[in-house]
Protein backbone atom coordinates (compact mmCIF):
# COMPACT_ATOMS: atom_id res chain seq x y z
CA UNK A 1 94.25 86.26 77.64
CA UNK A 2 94.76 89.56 79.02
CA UNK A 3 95.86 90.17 82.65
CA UNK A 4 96.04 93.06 85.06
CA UNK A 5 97.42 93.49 88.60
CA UNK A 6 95.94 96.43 90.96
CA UNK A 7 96.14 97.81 94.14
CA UNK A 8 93.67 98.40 96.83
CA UNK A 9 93.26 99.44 100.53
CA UNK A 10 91.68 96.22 102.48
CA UNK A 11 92.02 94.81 106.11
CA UNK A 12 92.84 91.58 104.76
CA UNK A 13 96.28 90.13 103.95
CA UNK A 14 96.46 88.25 100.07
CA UNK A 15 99.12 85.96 99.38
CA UNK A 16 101.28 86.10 96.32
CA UNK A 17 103.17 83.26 94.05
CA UNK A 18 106.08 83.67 97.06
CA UNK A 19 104.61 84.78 100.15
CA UNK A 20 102.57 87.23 101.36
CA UNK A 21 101.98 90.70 100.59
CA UNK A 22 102.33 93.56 103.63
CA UNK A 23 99.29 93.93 106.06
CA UNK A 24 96.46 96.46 105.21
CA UNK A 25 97.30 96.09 101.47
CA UNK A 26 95.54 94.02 99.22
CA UNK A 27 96.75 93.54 95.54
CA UNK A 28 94.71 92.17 92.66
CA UNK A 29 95.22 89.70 89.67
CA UNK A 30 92.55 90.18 86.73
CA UNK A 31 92.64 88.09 83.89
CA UNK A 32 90.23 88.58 80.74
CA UNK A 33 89.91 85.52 78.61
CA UNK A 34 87.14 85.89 75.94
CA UNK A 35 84.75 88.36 77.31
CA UNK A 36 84.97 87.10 81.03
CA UNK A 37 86.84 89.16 84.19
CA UNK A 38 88.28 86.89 86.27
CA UNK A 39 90.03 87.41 89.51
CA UNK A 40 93.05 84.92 89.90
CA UNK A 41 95.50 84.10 92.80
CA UNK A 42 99.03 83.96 91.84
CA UNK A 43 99.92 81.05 94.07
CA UNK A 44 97.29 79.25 91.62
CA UNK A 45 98.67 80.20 88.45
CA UNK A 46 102.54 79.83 86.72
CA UNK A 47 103.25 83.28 85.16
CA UNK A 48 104.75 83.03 81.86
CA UNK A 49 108.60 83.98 81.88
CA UNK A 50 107.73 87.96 80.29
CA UNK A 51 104.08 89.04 79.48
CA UNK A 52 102.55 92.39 78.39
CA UNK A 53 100.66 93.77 81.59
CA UNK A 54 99.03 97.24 82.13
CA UNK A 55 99.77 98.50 85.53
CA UNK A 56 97.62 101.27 87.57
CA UNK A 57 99.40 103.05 90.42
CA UNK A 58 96.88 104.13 93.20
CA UNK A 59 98.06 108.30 92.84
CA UNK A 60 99.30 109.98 89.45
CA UNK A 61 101.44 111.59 91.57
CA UNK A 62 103.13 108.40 92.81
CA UNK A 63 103.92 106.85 88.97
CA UNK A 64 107.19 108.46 88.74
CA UNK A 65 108.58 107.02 91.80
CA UNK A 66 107.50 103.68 91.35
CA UNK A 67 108.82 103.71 87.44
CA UNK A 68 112.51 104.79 89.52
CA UNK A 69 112.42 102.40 91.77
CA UNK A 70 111.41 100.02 88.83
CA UNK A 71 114.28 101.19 87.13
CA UNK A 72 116.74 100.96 90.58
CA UNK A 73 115.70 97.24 90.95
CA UNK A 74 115.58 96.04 87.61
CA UNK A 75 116.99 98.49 85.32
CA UNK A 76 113.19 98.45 84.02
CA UNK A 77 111.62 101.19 81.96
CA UNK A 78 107.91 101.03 80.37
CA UNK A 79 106.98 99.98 77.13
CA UNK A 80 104.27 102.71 77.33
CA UNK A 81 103.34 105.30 79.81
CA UNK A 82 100.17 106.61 79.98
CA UNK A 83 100.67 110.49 80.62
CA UNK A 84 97.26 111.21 81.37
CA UNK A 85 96.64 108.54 83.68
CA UNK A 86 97.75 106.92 86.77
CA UNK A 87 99.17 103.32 84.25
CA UNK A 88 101.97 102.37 82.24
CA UNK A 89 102.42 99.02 80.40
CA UNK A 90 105.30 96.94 79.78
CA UNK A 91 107.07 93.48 79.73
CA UNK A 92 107.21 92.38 82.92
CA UNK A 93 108.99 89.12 84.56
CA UNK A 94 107.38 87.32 87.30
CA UNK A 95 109.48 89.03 90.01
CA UNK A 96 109.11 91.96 89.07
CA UNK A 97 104.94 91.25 89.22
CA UNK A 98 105.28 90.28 92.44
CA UNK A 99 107.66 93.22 93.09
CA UNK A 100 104.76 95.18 92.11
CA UNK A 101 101.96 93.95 94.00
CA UNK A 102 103.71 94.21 97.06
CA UNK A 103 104.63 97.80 96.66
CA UNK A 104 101.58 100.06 98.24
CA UNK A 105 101.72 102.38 95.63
């Protein structure tokens, strides 16, 4: 099982495993288990205490920021960063997954 959270621009509100994420933001859970995608809802699913995730940031340009503020909050730093590309990867708690898929970025 590999999983994924992104970001996207949508009208619609999604909810998270606490509450809701802002207005006009919509953020994504994909899970691949064998060779099937599959779109999950946190408030359905228990996230495991730390996991391995691969997070993409909307803008390049935006990475750094978010990895500071990552670091700010939870004195966080990634396992990985992809230099070429708007990701980085990491062990990740579930607040600071849901921290993530609330921030726009």
């Amino acid at each position: 099982l590999s999983c994924v959270a992104t970001h996207a621009s949508s009208s619609s509100d999604i909810q998270s495993h606490r509450g809701a994420a802002q207005a006009g933001d919509s953020a994504n859970f994909f899970c691949t288990l064998q060779n099937e995608r599959v779109k999950m809802d946190l408030e359905d699913y228990d996230l495991p205490d730390q996991a391995s995730y691969v997070v993409g940031v909307k803008e390049k340009a935006a990475k750094a920021g978010l990895l500071a503020d990552l670091n700010d909050h939870f004195d966080w730093r990634p396992q990985y960063e992809y230099s070429s590309m708007s990701m980085f990867s990491g062990f990740l708690s579930p607040d600071q997954v849901e921290w993530l898929l609330q921030d726009t970025r």
